[in-house]
Structure formats: structure tokens, C-alpha cells
N, C-alpha and C. Protein backbone atom coordinates (compact mmCIF):
# COMPACT_ATOMS: atom_id res chain seq x y z
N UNK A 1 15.35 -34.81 5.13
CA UNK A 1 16.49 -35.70 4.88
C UNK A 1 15.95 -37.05 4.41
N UNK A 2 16.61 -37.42 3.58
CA UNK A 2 16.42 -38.67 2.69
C UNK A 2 16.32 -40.03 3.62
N UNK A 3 16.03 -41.24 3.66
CA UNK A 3 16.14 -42.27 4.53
C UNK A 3 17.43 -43.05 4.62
N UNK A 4 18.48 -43.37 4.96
CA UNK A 4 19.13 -43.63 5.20
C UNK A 4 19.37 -45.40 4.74
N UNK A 5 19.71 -45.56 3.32
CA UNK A 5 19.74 -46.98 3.01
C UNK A 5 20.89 -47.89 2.81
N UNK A 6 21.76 -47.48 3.31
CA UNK A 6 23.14 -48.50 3.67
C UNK A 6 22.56 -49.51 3.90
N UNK A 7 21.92 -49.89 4.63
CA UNK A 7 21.97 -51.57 4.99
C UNK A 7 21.12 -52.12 3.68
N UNK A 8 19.90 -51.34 3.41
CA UNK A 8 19.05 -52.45 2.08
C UNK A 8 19.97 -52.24 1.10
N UNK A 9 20.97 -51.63 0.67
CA UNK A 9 21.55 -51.92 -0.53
C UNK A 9 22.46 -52.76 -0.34
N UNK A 10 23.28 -53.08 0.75
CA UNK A 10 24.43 -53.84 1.21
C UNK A 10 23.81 -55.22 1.13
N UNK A 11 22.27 -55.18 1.85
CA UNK A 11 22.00 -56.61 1.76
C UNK A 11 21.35 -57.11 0.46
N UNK A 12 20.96 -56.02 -0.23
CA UNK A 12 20.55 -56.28 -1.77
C UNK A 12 21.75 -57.37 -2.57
N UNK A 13 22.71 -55.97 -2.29
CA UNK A 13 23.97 -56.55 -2.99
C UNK A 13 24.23 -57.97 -2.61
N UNK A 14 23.95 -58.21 -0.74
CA UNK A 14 24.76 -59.22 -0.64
C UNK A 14 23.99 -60.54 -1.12
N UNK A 15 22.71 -60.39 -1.60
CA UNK A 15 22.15 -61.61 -1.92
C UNK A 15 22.58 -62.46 -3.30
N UNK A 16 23.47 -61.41 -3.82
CA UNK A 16 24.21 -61.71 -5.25
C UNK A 16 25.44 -62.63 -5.08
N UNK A 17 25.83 -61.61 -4.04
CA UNK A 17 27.04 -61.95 -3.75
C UNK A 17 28.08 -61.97 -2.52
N UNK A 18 27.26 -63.04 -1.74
CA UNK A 18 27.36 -62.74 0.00
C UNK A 18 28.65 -62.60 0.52
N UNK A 19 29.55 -63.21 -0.32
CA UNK A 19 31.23 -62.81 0.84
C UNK A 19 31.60 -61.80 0.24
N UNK A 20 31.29 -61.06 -0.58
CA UNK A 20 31.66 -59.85 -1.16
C UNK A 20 31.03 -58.44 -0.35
N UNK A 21 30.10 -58.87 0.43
CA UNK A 21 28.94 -57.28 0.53
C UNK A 21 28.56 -57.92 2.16
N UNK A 22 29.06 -59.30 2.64
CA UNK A 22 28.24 -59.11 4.45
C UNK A 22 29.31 -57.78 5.05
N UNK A 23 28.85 -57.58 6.41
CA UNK A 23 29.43 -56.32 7.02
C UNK A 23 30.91 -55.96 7.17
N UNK A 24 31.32 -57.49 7.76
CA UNK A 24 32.50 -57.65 7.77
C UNK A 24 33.50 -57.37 6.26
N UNK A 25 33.56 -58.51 5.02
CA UNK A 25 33.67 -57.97 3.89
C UNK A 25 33.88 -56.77 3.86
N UNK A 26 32.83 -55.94 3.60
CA UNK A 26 33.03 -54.55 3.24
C UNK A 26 33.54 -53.48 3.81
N UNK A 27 33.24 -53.96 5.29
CA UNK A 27 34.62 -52.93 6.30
C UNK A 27 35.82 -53.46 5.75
N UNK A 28 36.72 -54.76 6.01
CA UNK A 28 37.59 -54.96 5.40
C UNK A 28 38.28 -54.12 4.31
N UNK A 29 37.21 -54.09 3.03
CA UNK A 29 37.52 -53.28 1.57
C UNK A 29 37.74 -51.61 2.38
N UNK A 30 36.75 -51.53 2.79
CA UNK A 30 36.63 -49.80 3.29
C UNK A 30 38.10 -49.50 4.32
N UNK A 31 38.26 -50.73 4.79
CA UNK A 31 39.26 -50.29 6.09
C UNK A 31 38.97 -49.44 7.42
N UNK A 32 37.86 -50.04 7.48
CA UNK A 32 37.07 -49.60 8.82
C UNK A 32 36.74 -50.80 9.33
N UNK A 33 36.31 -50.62 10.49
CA UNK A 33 35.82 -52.24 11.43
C UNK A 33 34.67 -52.42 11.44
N UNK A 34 34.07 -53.57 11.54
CA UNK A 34 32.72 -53.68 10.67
C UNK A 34 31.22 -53.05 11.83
N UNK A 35 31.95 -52.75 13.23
CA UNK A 35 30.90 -52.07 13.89
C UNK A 35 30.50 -50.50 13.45
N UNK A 36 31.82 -50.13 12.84
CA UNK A 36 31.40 -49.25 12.20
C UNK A 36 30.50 -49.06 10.90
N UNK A 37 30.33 -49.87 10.24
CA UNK A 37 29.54 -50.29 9.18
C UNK A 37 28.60 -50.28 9.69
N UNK A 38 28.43 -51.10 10.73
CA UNK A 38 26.57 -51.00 11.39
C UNK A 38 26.23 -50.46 12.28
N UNK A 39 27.23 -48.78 12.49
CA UNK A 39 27.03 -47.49 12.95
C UNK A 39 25.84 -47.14 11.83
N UNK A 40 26.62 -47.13 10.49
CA UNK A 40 26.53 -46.52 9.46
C UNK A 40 24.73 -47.03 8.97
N UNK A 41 24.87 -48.22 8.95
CA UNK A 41 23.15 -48.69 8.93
C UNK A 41 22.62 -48.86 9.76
N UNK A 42 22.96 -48.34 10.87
CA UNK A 42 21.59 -47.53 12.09
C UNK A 42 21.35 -46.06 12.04
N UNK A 43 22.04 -45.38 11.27
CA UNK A 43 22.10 -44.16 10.98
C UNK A 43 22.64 -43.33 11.37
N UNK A 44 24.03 -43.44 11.61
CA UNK A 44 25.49 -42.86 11.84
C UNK A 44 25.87 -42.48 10.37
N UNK A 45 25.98 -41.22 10.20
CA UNK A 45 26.19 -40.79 8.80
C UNK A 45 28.12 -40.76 8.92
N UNK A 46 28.37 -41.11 7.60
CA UNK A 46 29.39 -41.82 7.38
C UNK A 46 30.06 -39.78 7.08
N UNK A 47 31.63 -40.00 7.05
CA UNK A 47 32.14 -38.51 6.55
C UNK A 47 32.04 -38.55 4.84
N UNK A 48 32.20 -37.14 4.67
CA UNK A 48 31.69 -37.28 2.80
C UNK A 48 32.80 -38.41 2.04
N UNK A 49 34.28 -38.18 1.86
CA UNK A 49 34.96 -38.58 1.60
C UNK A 49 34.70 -40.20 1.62
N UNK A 50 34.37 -41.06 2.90
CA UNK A 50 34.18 -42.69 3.27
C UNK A 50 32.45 -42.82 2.17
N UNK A 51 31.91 -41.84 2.26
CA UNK A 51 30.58 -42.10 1.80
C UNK A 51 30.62 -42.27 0.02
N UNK A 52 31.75 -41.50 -0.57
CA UNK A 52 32.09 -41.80 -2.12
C UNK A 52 32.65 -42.96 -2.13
N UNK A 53 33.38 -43.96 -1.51
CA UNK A 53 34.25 -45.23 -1.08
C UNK A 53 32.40 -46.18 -0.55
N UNK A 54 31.68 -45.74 0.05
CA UNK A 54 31.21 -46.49 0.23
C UNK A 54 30.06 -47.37 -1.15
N UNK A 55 29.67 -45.55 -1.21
CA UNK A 55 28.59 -45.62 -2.54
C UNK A 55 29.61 -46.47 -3.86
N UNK A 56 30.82 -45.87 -3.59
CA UNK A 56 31.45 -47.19 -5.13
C UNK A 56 31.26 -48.75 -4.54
N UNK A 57 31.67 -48.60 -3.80
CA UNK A 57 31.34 -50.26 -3.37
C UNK A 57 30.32 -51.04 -3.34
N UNK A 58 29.56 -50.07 -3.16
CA UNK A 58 28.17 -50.62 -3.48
C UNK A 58 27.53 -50.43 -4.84
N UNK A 59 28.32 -50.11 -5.77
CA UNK A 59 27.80 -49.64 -6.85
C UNK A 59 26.59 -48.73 -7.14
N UNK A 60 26.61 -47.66 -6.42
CA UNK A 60 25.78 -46.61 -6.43
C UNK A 60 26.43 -45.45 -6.15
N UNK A 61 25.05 -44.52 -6.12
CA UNK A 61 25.27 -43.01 -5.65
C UNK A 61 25.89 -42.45 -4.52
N UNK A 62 25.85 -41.47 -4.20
CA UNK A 62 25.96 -41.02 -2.52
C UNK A 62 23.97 -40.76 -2.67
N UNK A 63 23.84 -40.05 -3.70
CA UNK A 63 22.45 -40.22 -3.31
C UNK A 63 21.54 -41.36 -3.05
N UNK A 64 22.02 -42.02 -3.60
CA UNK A 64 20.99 -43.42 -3.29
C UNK A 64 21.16 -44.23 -2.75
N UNK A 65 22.16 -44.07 -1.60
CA UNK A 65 22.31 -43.97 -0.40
C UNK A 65 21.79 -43.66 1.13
N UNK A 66 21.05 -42.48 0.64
CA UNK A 66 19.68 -41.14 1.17
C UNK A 66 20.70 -40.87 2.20
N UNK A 67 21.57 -40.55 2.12
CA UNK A 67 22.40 -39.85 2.89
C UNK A 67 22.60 -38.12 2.62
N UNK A 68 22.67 -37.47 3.96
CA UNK A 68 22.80 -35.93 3.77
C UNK A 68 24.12 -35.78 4.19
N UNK A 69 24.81 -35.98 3.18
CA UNK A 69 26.68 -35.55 3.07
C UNK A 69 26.84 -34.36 2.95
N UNK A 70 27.99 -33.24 3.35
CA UNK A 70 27.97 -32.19 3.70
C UNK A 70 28.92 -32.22 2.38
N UNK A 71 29.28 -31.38 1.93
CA UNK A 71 30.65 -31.45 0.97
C UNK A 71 31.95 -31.68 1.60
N UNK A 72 32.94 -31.72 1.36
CA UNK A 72 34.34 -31.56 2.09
C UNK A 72 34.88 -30.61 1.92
N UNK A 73 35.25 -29.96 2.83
CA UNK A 73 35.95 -28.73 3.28
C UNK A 73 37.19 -28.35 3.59
């Protein structure tokens, strides 16, 4: 399984553009609460569906992400 990079891309992003991409922010957009976000970058794998919502937000993949998403069923 791939490494799990939610947080370096979030904080990549957020160095561009910090009220857009800190934790809070982006739960907000996602509509989740932002402890859940930093479930997600300790390595709480997100469901497939939140993980396509996440990867757009971050302007990336699900893969480059290094997340092992199951398909939806």
C-alpha cells in the first residue's frame, strides 16, 4: 500500500494558499469536521466516494493521494 499523503499535499497546497487548504477550511468545503480531516492524515482512510471530493480539492488524484480506495459498491 502506497503512503498515505493527505497531509503533505494539503500543506503543500496550503503554503499557496493558507485559508483555502488549513484543516478547518477544507472540512468546511468537504462538509466534514475538521478532526476528521486529521483522522484522514494520520491514516484513517477516507470512503471512496469523500476520497474523489477530497483528491478534487486538492487538485489531484485519488492516486496521489497513496491511498488504497476500494471501488464503490
Amino acid at each position: 500500500m502506497a503512503k498515505n499523503r493527505i497531509k503533505e499535499l494539503r500543506t503543500k497546497a496550503a503554503e499557496q494558499f493558507p485559508a483555502l487548504f488549513s484543516t478547518t477550511a477544507l472540512a468546511a468545503r468537504l462538509g466534514v469536521d475538521e478532526r476528521t480531516v486529521s483522522r484522514w492524515e494520520s491514516g484513517t482512510r477516507p470512503r471512496a466516494r469523500m476520497a474523489k471530493r477530497l483528491a478534487k480539492e486538492l487538485g489531484v488524484t485519488i492516486d496521489d493521494l497513496g491511498l488504497d480506495v476500494p471501488a464503490e459498491g
